[in-house]
C-alpha atoms as a PDB file:
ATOM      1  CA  UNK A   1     127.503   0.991  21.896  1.00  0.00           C
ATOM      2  CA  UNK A   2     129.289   1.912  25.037  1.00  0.00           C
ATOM      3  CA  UNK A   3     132.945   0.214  23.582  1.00  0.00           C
ATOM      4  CA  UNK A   4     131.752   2.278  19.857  1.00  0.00           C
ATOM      5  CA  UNK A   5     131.464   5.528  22.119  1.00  0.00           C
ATOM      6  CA  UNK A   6     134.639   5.026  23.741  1.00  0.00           C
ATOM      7  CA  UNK A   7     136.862   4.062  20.608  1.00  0.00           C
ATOM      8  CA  UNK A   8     134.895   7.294  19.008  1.00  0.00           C
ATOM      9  CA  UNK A   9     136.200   9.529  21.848  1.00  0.00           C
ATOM     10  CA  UNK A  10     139.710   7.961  22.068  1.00  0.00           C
ATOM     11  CA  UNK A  11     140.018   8.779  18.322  1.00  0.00           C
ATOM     12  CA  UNK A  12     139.282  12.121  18.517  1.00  0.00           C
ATOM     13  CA  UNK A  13     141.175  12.331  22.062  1.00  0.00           C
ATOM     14  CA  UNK A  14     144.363  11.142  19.517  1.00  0.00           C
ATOM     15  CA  UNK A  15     144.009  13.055  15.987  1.00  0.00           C
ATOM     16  CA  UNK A  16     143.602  16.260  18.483  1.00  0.00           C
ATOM     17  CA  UNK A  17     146.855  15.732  19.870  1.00  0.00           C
ATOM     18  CA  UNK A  18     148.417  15.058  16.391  1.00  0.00           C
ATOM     19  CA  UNK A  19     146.871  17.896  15.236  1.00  0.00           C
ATOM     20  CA  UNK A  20     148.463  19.995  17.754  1.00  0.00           C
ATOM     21  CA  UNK A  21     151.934  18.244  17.443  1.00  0.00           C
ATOM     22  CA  UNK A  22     151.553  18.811  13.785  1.00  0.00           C
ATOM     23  CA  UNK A  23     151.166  22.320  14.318  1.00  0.00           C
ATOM     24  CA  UNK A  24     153.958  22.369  17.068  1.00  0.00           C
ATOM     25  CA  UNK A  25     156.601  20.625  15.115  1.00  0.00           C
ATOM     26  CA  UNK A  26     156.046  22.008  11.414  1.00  0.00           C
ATOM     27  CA  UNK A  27     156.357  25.403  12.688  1.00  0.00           C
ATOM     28  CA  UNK A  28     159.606  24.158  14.481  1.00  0.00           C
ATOM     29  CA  UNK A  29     160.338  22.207  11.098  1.00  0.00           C
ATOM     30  CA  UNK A  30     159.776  25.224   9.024  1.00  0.00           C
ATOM     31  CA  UNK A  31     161.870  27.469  11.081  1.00  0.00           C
ATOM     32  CA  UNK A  32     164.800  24.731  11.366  1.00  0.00           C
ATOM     33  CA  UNK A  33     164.802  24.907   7.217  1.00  0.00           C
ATOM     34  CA  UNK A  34     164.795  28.187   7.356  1.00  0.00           C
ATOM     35  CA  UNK A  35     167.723  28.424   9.506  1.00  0.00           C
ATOM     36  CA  UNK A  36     169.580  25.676   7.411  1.00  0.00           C
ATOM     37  CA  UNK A  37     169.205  27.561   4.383  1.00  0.00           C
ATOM     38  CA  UNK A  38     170.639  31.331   6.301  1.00  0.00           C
ATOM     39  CA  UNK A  39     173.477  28.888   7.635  1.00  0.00           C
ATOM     40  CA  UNK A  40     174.692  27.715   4.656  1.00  0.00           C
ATOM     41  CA  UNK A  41     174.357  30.827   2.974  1.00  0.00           C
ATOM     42  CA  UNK A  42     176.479  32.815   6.033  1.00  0.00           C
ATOM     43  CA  UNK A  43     178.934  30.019   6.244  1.00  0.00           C
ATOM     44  CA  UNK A  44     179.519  30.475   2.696  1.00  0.00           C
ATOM     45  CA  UNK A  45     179.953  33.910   3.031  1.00  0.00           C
ATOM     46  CA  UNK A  46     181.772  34.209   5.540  1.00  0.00           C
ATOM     47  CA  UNK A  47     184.133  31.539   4.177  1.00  0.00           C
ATOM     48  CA  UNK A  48     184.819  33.318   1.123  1.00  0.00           C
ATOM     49  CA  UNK A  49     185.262  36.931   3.409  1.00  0.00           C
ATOM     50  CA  UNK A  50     188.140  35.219   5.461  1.00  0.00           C
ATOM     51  CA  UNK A  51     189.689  33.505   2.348  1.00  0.00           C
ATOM     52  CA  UNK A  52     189.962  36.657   0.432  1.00  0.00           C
ATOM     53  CA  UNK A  53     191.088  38.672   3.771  1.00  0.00           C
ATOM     54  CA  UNK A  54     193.591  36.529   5.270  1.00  0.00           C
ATOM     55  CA  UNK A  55     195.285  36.175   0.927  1.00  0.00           C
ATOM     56  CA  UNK A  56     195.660  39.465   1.378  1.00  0.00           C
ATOM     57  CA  UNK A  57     198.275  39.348   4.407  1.00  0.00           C
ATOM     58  CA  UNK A  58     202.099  38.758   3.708  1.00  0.00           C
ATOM     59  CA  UNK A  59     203.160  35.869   4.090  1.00  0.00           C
ATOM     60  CA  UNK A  60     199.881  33.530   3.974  1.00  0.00           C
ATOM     61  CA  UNK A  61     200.056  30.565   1.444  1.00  0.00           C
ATOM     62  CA  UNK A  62     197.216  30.516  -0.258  1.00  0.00           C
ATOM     63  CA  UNK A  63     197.032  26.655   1.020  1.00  0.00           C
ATOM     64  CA  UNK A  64     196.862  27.911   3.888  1.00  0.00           C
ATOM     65  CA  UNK A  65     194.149  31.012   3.652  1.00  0.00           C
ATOM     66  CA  UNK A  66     191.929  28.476   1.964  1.00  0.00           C
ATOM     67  CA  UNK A  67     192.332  25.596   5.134  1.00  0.00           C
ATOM     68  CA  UNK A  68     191.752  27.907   7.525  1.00  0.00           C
ATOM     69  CA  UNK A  69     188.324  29.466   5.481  1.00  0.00           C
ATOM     70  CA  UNK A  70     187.194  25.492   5.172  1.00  0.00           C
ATOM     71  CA  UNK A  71     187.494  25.131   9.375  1.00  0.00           C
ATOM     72  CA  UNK A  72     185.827  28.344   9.188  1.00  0.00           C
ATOM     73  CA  UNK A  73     182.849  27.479   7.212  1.00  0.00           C
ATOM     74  CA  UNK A  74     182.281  24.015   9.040  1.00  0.00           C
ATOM     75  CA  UNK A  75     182.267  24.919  12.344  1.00  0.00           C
ATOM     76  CA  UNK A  76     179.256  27.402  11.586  1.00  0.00           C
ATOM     77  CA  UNK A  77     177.842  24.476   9.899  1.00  0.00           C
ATOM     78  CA  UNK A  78     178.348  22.396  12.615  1.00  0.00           C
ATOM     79  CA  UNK A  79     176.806  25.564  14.891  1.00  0.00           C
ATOM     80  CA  UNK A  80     173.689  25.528  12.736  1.00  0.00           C
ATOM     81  CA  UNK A  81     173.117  22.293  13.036  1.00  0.00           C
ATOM     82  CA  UNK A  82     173.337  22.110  17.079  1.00  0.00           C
ATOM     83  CA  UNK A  83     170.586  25.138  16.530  1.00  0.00           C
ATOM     84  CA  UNK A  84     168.533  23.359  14.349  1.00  0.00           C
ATOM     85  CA  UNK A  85     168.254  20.267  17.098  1.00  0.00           C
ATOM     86  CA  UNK A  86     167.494  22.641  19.807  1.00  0.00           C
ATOM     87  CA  UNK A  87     164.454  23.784  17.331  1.00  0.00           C
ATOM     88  CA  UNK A  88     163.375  19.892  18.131  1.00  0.00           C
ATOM     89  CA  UNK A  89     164.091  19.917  22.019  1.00  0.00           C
ATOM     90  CA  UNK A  90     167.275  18.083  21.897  1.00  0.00           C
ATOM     91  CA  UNK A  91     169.424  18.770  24.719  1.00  0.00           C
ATOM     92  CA  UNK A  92     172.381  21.017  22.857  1.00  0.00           C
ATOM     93  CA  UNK A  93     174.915  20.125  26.064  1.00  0.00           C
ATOM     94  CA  UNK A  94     174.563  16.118  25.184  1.00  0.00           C
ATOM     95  CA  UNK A  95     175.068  17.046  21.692  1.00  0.00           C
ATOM     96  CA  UNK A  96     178.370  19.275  22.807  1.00  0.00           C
ATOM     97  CA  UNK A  97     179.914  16.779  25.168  1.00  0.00           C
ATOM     98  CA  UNK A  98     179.356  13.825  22.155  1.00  0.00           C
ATOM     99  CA  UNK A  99     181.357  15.948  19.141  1.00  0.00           C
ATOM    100  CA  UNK A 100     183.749  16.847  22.056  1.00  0.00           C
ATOM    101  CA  UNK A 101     184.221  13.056  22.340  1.00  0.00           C
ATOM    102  CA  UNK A 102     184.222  11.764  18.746  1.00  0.00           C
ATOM    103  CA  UNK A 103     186.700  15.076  18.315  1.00  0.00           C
ATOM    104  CA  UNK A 104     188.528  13.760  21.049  1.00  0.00           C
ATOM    105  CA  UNK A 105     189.260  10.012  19.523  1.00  0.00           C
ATOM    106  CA  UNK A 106     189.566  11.365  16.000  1.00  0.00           C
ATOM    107  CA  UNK A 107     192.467  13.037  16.598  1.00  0.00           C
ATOM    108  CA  UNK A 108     193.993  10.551  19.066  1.00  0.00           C
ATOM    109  CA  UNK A 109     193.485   8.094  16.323  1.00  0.00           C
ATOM    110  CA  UNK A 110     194.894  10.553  13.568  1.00  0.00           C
ATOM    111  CA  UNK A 111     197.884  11.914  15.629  1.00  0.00           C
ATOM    112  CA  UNK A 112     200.481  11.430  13.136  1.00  0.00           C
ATOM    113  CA  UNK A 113     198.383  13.046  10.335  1.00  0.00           C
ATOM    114  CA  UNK A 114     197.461  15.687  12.684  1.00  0.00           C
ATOM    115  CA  UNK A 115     201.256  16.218  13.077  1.00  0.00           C
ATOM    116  CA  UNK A 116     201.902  16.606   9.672  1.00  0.00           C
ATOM    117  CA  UNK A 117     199.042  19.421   9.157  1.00  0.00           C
ATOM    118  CA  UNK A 118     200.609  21.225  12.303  1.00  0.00           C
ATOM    119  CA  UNK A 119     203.693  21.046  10.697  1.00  0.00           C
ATOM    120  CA  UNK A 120     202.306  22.029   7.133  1.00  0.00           C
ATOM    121  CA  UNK A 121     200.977  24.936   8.365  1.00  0.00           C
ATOM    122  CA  UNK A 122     204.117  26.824  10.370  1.00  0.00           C
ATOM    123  CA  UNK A 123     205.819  25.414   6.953  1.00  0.00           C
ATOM    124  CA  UNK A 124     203.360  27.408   4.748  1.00  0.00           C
ATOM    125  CA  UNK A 125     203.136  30.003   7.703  1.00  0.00           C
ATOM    126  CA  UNK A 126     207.190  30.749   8.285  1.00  0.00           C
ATOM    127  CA  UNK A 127     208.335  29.524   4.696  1.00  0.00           C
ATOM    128  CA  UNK A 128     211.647  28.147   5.372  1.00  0.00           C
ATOM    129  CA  UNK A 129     211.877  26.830   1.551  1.00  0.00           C
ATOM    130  CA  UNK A 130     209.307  27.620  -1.883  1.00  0.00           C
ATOM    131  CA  UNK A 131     208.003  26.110  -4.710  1.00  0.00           C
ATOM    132  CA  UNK A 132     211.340  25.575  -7.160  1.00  0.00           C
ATOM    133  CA  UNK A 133     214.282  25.352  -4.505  1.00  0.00           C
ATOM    134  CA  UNK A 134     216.715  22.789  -3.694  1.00  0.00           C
ATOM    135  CA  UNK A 135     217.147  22.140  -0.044  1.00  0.00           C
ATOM    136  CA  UNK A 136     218.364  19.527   1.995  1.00  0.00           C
ATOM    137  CA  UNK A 137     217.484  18.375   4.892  1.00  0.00           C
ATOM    138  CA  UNK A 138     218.677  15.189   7.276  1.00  0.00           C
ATOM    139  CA  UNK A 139     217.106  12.800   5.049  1.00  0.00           C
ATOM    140  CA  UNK A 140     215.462  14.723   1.997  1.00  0.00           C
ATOM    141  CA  UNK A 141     217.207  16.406  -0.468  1.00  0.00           C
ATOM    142  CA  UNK A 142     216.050  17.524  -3.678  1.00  0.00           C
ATOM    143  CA  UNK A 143     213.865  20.691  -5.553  1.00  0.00           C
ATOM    144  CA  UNK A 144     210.512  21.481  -4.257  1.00  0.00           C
ATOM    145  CA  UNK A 145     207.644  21.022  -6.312  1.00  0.00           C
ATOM    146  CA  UNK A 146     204.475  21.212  -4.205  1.00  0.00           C
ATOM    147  CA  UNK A 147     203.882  22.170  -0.352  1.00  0.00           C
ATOM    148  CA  UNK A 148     200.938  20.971   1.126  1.00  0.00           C
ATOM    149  CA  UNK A 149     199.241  20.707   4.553  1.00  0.00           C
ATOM    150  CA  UNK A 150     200.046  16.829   4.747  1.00  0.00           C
ATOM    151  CA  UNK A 151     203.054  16.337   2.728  1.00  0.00           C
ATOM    152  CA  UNK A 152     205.550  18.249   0.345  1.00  0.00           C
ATOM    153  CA  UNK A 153     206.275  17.281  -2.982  1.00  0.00           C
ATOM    154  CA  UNK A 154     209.737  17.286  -4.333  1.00  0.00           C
ATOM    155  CA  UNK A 155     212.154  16.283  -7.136  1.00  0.00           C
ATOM    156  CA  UNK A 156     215.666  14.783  -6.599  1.00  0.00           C
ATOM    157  CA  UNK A 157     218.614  15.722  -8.930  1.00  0.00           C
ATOM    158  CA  UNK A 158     218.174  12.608 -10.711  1.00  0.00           C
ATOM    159  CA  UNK A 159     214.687  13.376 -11.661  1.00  0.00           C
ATOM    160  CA  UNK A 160     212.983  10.445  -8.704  1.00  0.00           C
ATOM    161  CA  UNK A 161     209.769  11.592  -7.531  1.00  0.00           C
ATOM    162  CA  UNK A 162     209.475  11.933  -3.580  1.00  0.00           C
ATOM    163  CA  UNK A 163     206.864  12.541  -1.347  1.00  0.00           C
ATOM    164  CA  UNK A 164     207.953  13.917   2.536  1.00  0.00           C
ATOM    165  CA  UNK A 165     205.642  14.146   5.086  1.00  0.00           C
ATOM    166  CA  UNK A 166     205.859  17.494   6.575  1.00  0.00           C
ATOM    167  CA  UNK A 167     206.719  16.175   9.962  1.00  0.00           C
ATOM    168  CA  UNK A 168     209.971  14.720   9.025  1.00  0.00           C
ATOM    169  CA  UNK A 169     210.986  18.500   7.509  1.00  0.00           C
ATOM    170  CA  UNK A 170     209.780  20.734  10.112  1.00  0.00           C
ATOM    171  CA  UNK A 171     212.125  19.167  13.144  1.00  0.00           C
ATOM    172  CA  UNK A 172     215.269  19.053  11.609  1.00  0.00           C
ATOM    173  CA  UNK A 173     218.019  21.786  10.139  1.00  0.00           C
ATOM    174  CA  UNK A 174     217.086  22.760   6.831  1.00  0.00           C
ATOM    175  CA  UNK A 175     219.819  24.203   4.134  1.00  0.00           C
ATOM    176  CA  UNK A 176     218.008  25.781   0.790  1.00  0.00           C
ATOM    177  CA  UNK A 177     220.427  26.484  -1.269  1.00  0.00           C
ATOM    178  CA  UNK A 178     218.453  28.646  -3.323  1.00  0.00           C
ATOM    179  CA  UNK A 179     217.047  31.205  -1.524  1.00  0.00           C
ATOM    180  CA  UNK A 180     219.843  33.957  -1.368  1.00  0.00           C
ATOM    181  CA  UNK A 181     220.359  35.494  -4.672  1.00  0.00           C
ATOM    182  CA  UNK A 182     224.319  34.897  -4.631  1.00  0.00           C
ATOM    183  CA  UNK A 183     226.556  32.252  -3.486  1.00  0.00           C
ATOM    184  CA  UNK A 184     230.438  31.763  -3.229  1.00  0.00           C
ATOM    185  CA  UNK A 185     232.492  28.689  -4.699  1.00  0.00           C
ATOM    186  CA  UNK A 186     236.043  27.694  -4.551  1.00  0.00           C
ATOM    187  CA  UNK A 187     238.462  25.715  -7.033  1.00  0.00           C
ATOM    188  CA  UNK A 188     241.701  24.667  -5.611  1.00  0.00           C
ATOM    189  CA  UNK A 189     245.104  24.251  -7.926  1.00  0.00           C
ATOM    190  CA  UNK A 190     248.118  22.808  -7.054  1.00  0.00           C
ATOM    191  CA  UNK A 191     251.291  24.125  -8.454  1.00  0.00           C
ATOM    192  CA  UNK A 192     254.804  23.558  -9.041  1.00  0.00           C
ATOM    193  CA  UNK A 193     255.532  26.347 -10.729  1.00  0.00           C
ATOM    194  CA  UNK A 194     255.920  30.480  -9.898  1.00  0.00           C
ATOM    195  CA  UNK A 195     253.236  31.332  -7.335  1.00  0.00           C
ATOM    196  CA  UNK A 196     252.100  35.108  -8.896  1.00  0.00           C
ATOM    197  CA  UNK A 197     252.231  33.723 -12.063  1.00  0.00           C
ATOM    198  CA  UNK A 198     249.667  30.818 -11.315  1.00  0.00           C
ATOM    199  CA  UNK A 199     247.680  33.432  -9.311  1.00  0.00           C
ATOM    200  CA  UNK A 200     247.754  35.677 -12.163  1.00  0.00           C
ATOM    201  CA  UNK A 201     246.467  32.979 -14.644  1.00  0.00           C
ATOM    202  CA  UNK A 202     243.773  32.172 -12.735  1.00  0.00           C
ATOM    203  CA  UNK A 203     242.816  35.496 -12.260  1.00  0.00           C
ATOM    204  CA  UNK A 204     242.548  35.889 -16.034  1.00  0.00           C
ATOM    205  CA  UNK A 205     240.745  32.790 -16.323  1.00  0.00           C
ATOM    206  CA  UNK A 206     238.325  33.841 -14.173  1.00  0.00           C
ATOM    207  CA  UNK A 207     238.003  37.457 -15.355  1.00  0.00           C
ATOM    208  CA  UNK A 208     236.747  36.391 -18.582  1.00  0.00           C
ATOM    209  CA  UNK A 209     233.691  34.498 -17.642  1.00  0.00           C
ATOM    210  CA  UNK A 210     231.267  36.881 -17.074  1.00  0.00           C
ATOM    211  CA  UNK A 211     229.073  34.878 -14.587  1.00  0.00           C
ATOM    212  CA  UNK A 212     231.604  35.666 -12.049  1.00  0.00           C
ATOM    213  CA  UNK A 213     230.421  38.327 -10.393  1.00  0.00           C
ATOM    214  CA  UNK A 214     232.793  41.338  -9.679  1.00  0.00           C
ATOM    215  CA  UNK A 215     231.845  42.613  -6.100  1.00  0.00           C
ATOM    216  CA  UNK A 216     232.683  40.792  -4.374  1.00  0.00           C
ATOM    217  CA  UNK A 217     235.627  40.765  -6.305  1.00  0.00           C
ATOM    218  CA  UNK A 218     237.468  37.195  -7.057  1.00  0.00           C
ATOM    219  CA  UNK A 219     240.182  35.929  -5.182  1.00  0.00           C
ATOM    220  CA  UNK A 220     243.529  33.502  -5.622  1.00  0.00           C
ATOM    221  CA  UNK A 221     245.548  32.814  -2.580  1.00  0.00           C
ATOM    222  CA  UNK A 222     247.472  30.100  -1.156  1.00  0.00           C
ATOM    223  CA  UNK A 223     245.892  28.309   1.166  1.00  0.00           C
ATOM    224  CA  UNK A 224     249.030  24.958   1.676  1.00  0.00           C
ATOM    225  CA  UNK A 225     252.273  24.489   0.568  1.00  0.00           C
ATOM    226  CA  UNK A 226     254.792  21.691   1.203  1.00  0.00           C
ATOM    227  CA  UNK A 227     258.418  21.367  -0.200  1.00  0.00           C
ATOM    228  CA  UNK A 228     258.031  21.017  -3.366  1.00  0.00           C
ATOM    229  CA  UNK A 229     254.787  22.336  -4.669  1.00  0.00           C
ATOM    230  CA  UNK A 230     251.763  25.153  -3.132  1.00  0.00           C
ATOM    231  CA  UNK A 231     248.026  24.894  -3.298  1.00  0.00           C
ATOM    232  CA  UNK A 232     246.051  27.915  -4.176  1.00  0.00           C
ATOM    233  CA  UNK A 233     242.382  28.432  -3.959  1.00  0.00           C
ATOM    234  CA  UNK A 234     240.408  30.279  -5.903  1.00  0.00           C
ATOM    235  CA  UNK A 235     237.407  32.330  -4.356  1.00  0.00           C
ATOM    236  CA  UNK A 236     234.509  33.941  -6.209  1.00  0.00           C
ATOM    237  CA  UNK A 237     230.952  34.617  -6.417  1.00  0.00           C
ATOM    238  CA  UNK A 238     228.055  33.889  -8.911  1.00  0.00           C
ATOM    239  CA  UNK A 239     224.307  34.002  -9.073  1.00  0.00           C
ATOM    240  CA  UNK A 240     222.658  31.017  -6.899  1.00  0.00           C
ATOM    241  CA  UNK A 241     221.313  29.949 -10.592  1.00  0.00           C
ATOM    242  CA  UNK A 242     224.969  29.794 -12.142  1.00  0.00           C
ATOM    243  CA  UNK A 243     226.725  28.188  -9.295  1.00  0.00           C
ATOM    244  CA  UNK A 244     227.182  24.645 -10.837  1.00  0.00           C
ATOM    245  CA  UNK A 245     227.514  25.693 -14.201  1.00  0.00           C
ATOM    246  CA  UNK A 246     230.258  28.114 -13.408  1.00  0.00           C
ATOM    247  CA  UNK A 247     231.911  25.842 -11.415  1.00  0.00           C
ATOM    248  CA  UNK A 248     232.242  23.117 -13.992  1.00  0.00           C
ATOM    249  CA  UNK A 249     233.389  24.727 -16.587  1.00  0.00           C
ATOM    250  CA  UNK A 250     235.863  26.831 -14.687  1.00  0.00           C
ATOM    251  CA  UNK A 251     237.544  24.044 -13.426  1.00  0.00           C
ATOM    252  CA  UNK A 252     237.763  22.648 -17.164  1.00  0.00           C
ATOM    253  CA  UNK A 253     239.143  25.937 -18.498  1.00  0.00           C
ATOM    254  CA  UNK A 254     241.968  25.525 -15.563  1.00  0.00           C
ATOM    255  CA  UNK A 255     242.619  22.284 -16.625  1.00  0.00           C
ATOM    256  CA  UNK A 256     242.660  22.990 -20.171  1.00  0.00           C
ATOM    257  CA  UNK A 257     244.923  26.653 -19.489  1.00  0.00           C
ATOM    258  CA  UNK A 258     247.156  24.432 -17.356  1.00  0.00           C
ATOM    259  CA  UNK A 259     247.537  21.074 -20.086  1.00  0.00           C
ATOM    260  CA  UNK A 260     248.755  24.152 -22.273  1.00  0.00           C
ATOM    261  CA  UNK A 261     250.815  26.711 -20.541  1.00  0.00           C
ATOM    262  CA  UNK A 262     252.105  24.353 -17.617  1.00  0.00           C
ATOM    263  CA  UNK A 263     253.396  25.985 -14.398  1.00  0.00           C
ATOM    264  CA  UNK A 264     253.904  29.113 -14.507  1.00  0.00           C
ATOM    265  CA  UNK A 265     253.377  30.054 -17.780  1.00  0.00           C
ATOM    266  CA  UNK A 266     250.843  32.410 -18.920  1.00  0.00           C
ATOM    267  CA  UNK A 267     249.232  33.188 -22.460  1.00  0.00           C
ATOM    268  CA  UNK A 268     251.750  34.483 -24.788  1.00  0.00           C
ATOM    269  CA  UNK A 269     255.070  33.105 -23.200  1.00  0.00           C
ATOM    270  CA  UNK A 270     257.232  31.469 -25.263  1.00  0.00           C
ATOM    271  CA  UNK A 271     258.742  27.744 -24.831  1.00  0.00           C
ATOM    272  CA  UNK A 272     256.612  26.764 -21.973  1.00  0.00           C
ATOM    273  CA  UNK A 273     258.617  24.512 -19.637  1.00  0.00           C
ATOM    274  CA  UNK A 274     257.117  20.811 -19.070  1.00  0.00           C
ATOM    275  CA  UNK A 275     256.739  20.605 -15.494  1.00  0.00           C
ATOM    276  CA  UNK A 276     254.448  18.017 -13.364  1.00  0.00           C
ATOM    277  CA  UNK A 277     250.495  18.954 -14.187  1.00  0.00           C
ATOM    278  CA  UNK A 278     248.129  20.352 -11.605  1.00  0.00           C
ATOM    279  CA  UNK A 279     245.603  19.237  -9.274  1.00  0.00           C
ATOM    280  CA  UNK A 280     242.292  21.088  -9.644  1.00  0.00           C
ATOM    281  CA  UNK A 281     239.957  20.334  -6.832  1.00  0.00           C
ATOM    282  CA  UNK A 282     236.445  22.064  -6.559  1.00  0.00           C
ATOM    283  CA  UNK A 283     234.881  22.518  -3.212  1.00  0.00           C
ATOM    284  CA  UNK A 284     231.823  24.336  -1.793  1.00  0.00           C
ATOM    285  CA  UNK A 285     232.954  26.716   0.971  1.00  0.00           C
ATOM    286  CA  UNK A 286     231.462  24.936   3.533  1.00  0.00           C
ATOM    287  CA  UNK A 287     233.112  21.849   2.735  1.00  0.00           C
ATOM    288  CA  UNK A 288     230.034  19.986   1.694  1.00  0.00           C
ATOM    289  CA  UNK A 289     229.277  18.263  -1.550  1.00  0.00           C
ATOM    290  CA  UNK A 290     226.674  21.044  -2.189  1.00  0.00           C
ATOM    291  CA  UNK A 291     223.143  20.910  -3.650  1.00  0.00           C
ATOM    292  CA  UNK A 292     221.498  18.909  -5.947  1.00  0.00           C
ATOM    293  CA  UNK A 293     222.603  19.197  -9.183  1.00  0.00           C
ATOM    294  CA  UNK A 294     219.855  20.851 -11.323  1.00  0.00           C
ATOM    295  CA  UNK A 295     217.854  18.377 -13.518  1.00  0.00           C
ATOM    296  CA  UNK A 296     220.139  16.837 -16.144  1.00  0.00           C
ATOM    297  CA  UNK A 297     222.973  17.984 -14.596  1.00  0.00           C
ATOM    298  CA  UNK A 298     226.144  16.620 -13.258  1.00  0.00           C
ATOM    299  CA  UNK A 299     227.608  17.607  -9.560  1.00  0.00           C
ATOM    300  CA  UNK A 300     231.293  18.957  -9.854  1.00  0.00           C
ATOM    301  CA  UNK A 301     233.393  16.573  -8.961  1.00  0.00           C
ATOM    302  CA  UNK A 302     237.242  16.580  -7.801  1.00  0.00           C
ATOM    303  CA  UNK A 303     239.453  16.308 -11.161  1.00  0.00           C
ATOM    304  CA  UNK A 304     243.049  15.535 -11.196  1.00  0.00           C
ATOM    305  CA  UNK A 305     244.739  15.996 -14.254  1.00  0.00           C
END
């Protein structure tokens, strides 16, 4: 009877202390759901209030306003959650120091990647090139398709797929060649014939293709000269979109005007005199090959004739 009485007492001794945990922890349990369900519904809120504020400044991707409204959102998340353990009597510090640590080796062990989303964003931030430019770069060149917070998407002039990461395009010069609305080109001609009369040809030639653009105005001057011949360049300016096509088919017209009024004959002259052909050289003005040539395109090449 004595061991019945004992077991009796020890049972109630336990359920009463359940009980009371039971009431302890499901008012803790109801108010950590309850503080789950406000979290998710602020962080949500205020995710969408930072995405629609920070699209409305100059010069924010949207990329870029809608990474920084995800970090947003999960680090009240990962707030709530911290609250939620203190609810239970979990010591919040411990909890601090370990996502310090795990923080800590993620990113050692995702450095590079890192890298590339530091880069992505003073790429999307400062905007160096857009979506639909050519640029060029130390070891990419090619049209942009896509800029991302890992890697940018681009197009090469012979229509090859590439994928940069943003790493490689954020520490080196970058040349876009489409970003200012006008551009300048040269053609160089070499001559045997009268010097004003070549100049004035080209001129013409020139004059009548109405992608050249008038201010600045074009220009034919002579840039060498030996004994027996001169070489003149001409200088004008078109639209960043027409620069290749202008080129190319200036420097046939040349050829063609020269095959058929040779040296320094001009439209309208009778008995043009046969005298050695040209040499028609296109160049850009920095000296460079030049962009990509748009898709389907050929670059302009040096011609002699």
């Amino acid at each position: 009877m004595d061991q019945a009485s004992e077991l009796i007492v020890v049972t109630r001794a336990a359920l009463a202390q359940l009980s009371a945990l039971a009431v302890q922890y499901s008012f803790s349990a109801i108010g950590a759901i309850v503080l789950l369900i406000l979290g998710w519904m602020a962080a949500g809120l205020i995710s969408r209030w930072a995405h629609r504020g920070l699209s409305r400044i100059h010069g924010i991707d949207a990329t870029l306003s809608q990474f920084f409204s995800n970090i947003i959102r999960y680090a009240i998340l990962v707030l709530v959650v911290v609250m939620v353990l203190g609810q239970f009597g979990v010591q919040t510090a411990s909890v601090l120091a370990a996502l310090g640590a795990i923080g800590l080796a993620v990113g050692l062990a995702l450095q590079g990647t890192l890298q590339n989303i530091a880069a992505g964003i003073m790429l999307l931030v400062l905007r160096p090139f857009r979506v639909g430019e050519s640029i060029e770069t130390g070891s990419v060149t090619g049209t942009i398709v896509d800029v991302g917070l890992f890697a940018t998407e681009l197009r090469t002039a012979d229509g090859v797929y590439r994928l940069a990461p943003n790493s490689t395009l954020w520490n080196v010069p970058i040349t876009n060649y489409s970003r200012l609305k006008t551009r300048r080109n040269e053609i160089s001609v070499g001559t045997d014939g009268d010097i004003g009369r070549a100049q004035a040809k080209l001129m013409a030639i020139t004059g009548g293709d109405k992608r050249v653009l008038k201010d600045p105005a074009p220009l034919v001057y002579m840039a060498e000269f030996d004994a027996g011949s001169a070489k003149l360049t001409l200088r004008y300016w078109t639209k960043s979109s027409d620069w290749w096509s202008t080129g190319r088919d200036l420097t046939k017209e040349i050829k063609i005007a020269f095959d058929k009024f040779p040296g320094d004959k001009l439209p309208g002259d009778k008995q043009p005199e046969q005298i050695p052909d040209p040499q028609v050289e296109t160049r850009d003005v920095s000296g460079e090959s030049g962009p990509p040539a748009p898709h389907g395109a050929d670059e302009p090449v040096t011609q002699r004739t």
